[in-house]
Protein backbone atom coordinates (compact mmCIF):
# COMPACT_ATOMS: atom_id res chain seq x y z
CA UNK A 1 103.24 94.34 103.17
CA UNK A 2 99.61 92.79 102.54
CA UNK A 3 97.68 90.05 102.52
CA UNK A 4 97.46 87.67 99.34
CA UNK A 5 94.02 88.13 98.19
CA UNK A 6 91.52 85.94 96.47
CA UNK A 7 88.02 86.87 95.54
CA UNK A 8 85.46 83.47 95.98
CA UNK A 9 82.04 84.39 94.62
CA UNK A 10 79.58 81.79 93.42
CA UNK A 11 77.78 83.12 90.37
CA UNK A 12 75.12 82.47 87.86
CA UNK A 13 75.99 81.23 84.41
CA UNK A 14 75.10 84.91 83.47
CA UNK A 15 77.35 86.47 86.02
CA UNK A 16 74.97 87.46 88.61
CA UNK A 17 75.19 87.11 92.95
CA UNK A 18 71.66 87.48 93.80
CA UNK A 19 72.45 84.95 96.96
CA UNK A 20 68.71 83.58 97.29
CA UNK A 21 68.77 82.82 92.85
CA UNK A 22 72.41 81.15 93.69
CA UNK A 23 70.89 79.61 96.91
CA UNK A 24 68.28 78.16 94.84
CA UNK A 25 70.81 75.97 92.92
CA UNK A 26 73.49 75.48 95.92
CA UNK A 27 75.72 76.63 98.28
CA UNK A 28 77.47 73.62 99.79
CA UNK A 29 79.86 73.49 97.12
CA UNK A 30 80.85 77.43 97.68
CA UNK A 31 82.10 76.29 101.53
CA UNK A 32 83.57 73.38 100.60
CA UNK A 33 85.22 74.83 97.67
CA UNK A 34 86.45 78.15 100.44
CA UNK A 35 87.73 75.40 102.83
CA UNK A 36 90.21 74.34 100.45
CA UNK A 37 91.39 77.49 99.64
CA UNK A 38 93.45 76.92 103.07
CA UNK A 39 93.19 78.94 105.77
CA UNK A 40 92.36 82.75 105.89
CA UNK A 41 90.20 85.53 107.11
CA UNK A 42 87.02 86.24 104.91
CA UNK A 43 85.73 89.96 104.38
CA UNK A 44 82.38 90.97 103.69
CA UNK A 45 80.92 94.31 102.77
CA UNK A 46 77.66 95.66 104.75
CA UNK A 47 75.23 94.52 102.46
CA UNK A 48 75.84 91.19 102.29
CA UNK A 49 76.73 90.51 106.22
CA UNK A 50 73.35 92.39 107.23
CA UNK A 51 71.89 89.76 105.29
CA UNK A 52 73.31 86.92 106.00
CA UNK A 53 75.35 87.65 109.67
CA UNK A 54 73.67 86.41 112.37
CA UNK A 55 76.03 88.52 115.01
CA UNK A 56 74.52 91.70 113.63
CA UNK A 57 71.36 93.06 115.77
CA UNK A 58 70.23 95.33 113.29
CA UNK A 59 71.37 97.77 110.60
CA UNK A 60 70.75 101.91 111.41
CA UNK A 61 71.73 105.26 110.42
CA UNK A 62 75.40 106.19 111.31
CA UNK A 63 75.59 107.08 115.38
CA UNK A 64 75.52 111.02 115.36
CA UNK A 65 79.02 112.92 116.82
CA UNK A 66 82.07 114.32 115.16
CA UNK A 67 84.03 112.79 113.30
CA UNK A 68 87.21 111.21 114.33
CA UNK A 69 89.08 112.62 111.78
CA UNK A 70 92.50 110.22 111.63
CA UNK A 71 93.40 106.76 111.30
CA UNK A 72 92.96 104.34 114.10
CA UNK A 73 93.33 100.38 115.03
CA UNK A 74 91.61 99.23 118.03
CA UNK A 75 92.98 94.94 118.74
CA UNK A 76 90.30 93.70 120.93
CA UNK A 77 92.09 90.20 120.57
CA UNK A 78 94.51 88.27 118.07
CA UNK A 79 93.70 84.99 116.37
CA UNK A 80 94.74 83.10 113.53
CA UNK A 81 91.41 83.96 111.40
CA UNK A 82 89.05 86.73 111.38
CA UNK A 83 85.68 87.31 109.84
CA UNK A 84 86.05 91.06 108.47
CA UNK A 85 83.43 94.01 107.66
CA UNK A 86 83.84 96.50 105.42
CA UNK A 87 80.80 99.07 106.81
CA UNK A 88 82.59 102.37 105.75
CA UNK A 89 79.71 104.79 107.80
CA UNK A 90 78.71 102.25 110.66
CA UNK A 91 75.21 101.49 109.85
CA UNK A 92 75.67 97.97 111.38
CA UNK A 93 75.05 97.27 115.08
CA UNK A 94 76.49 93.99 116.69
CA UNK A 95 74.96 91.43 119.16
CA UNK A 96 78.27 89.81 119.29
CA UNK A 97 82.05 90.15 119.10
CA UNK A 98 82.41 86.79 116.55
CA UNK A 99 80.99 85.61 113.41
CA UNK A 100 81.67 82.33 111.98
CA UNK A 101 83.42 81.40 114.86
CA UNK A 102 86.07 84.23 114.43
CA UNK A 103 86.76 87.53 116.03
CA UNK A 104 85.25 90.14 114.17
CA UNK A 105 86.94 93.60 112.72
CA UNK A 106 85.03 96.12 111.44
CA UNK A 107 86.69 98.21 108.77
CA UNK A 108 85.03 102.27 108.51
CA UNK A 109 86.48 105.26 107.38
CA UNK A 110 87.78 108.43 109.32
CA UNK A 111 84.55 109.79 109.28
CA UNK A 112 83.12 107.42 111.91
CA UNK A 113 82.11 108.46 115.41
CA UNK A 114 83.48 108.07 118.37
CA UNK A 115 80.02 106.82 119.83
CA UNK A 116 80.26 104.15 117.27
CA UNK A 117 83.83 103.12 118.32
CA UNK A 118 83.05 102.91 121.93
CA UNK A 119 79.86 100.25 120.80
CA UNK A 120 82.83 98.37 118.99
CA UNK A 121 85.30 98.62 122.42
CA UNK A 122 82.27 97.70 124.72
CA UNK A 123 81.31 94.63 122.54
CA UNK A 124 85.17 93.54 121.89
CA UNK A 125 85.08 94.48 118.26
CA UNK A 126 88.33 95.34 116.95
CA UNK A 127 88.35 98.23 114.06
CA UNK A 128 90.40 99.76 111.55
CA UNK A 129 88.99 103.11 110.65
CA UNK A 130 91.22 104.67 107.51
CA UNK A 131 90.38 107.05 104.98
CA UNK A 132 89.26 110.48 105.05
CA UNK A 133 85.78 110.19 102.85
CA UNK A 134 86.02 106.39 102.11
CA UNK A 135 87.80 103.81 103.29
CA UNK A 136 91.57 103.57 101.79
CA UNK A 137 91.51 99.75 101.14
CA UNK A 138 95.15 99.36 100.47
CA UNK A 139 95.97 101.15 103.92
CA UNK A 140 93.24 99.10 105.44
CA UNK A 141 94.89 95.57 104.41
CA UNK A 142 98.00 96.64 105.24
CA UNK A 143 96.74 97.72 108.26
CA UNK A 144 95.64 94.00 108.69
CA UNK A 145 98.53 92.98 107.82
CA UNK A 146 100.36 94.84 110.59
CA UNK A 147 98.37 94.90 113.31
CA UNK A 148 96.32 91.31 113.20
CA UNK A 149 98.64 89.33 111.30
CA UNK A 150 96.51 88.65 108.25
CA UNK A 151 98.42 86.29 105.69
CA UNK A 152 95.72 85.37 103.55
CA UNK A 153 92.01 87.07 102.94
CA UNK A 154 89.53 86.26 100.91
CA UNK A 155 86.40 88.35 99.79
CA UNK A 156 83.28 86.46 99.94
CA UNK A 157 80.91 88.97 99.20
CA UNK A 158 79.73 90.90 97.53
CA UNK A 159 79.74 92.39 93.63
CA UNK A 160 80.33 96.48 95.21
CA UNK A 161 83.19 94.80 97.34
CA UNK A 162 84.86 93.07 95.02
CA UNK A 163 84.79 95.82 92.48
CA UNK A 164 86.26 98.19 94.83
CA UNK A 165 89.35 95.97 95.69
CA UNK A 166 89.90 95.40 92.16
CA UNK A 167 89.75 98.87 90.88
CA UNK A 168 92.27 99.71 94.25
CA UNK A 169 94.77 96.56 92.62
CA UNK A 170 94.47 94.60 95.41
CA UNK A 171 93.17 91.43 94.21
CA UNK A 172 95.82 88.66 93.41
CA UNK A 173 93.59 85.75 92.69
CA UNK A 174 89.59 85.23 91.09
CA UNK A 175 87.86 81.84 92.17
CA UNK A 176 84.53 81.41 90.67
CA UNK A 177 81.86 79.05 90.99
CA UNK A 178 80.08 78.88 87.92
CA UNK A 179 76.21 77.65 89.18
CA UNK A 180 74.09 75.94 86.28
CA UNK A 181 71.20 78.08 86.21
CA UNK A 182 70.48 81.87 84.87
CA UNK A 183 68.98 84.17 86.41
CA UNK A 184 68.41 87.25 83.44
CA UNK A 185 66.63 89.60 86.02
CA UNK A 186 67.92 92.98 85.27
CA UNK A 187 69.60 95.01 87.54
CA UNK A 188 70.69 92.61 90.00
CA UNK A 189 74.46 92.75 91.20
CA UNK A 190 77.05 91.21 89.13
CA UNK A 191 80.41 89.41 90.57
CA UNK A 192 82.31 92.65 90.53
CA UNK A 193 80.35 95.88 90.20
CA UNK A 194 80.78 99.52 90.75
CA UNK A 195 83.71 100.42 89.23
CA UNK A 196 83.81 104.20 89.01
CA UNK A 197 86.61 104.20 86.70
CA UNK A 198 84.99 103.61 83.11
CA UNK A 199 87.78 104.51 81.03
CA UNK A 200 89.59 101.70 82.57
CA UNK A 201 90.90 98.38 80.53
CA UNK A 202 89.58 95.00 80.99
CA UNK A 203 91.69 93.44 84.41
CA UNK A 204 93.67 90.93 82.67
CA UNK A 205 93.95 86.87 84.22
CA UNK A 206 95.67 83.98 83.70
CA UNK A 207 93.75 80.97 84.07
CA UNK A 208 95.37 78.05 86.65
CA UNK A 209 92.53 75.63 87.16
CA UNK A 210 89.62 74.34 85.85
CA UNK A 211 86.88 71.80 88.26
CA UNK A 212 84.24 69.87 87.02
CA UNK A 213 81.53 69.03 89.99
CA UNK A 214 79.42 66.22 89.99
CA UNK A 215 76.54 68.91 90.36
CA UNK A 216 77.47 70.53 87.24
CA UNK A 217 78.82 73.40 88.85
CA UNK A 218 82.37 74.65 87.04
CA UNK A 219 84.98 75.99 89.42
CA UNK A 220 87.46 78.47 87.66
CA UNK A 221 90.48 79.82 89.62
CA UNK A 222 92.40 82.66 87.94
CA UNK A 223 95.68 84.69 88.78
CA UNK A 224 95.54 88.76 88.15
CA UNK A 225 98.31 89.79 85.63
């Protein structure tokens, strides 16, 4: 058992997530458009929430000590949402125990320290850490699943995360915001990235509905065959 999982990413005509190019054009539609995806937890990755989270105090190396070395869940409290972090080495260091208005949970692999986890239990964090070298995403949601009662999750950001759950097969649904502008910088992180798999085959989807906004934004929502 998992969550259902959608990926919401607003994008450039040309496919890129730079958020301050995107920000340029504009964001209220993104919220508005995640609001009425009903309710669920949202996940970031580390690079994107030590941007834009304001319940992070600062990003650092990873705390020095050994290892853990095996799979644990910490619930520092249930709710019906979560805001979640995928920070696979622990680079981020909290201020608070919510984002967004909802409990956080910090997702890191087996490699993590048990310094780090006690910052997490002092602060209320909850964690998953799974994965011996990187973080075993299916486990991880099922994890979620299990121990927090996750229904629904979506992944708002960004291109590394999204890749990642889609090369694992764990994305069941694409909405994209199509932005009018372009941004043609090169290099800059597109709405899935990172695949390590190249010999893979395009991911297949089956269009279910098309929006027209009065801003001229397009919003696409897509089911993965």
């Amino acid at each position: 058992m998992r969550p259902y999982i959608i990926s919401h990413m607003m994008t450039s005509v040309d496919g890129r997530i730079d958020c301050p190019m995107v920000g340029q054009l504009s964001t209220d539609e993104y919220y508005i458009a995640l609001e009425r995806l009903g309710a669920c937890s949202k996940l970031s990755g580390r690079v994107t929430t030590a941007l834009e989270c304001t319940a992070v105090k600062e990003e650092n190396s990873p705390m020095e000590g050994n290892p853990i070395g095996h799979t644990s869940v910490y619930v520092a409290k249930q709710s019906d949402e979560y805001t979640i972090i995928v920070d696979t080495h622990g680079k981020l260091r909290w201020q608070s125990n919510e984002a967004d208005g909802h409990p956080l949970i910090c997702i890191v692999s087996e490699q993590i320290s048990e310094k780090y986890l006690d910052h997490l239990r002092e602060l209320g964090i909850s964690w998953i850490a799974v994965g011996k070298e990187r973080i075993d995403l299916r486990q991880a949601v099922e994890l979620l699943n299990e121990h927090f009662g996750v229904k629904r999750l979506a992944i708002v950001g960004g291109g590394h995360i999204c890749g990642g759950f889609l090369e694992a097969g764990l994305i069941d649904e694409v909405s994209i915001m199509v932005a009018p502008g372009i941004d043609g910088r090169k290099g800059q992180t597109a709405v899935f990235d990172g695949i390590s798999h190249t010999e893979c085959a395009p991911y297949k989807l089956k269009l279910e509905s098309v929006e027209q906004w009065e801003t001229d934004i397009v919003w696409l929502r897509y089911k993965v065959k």
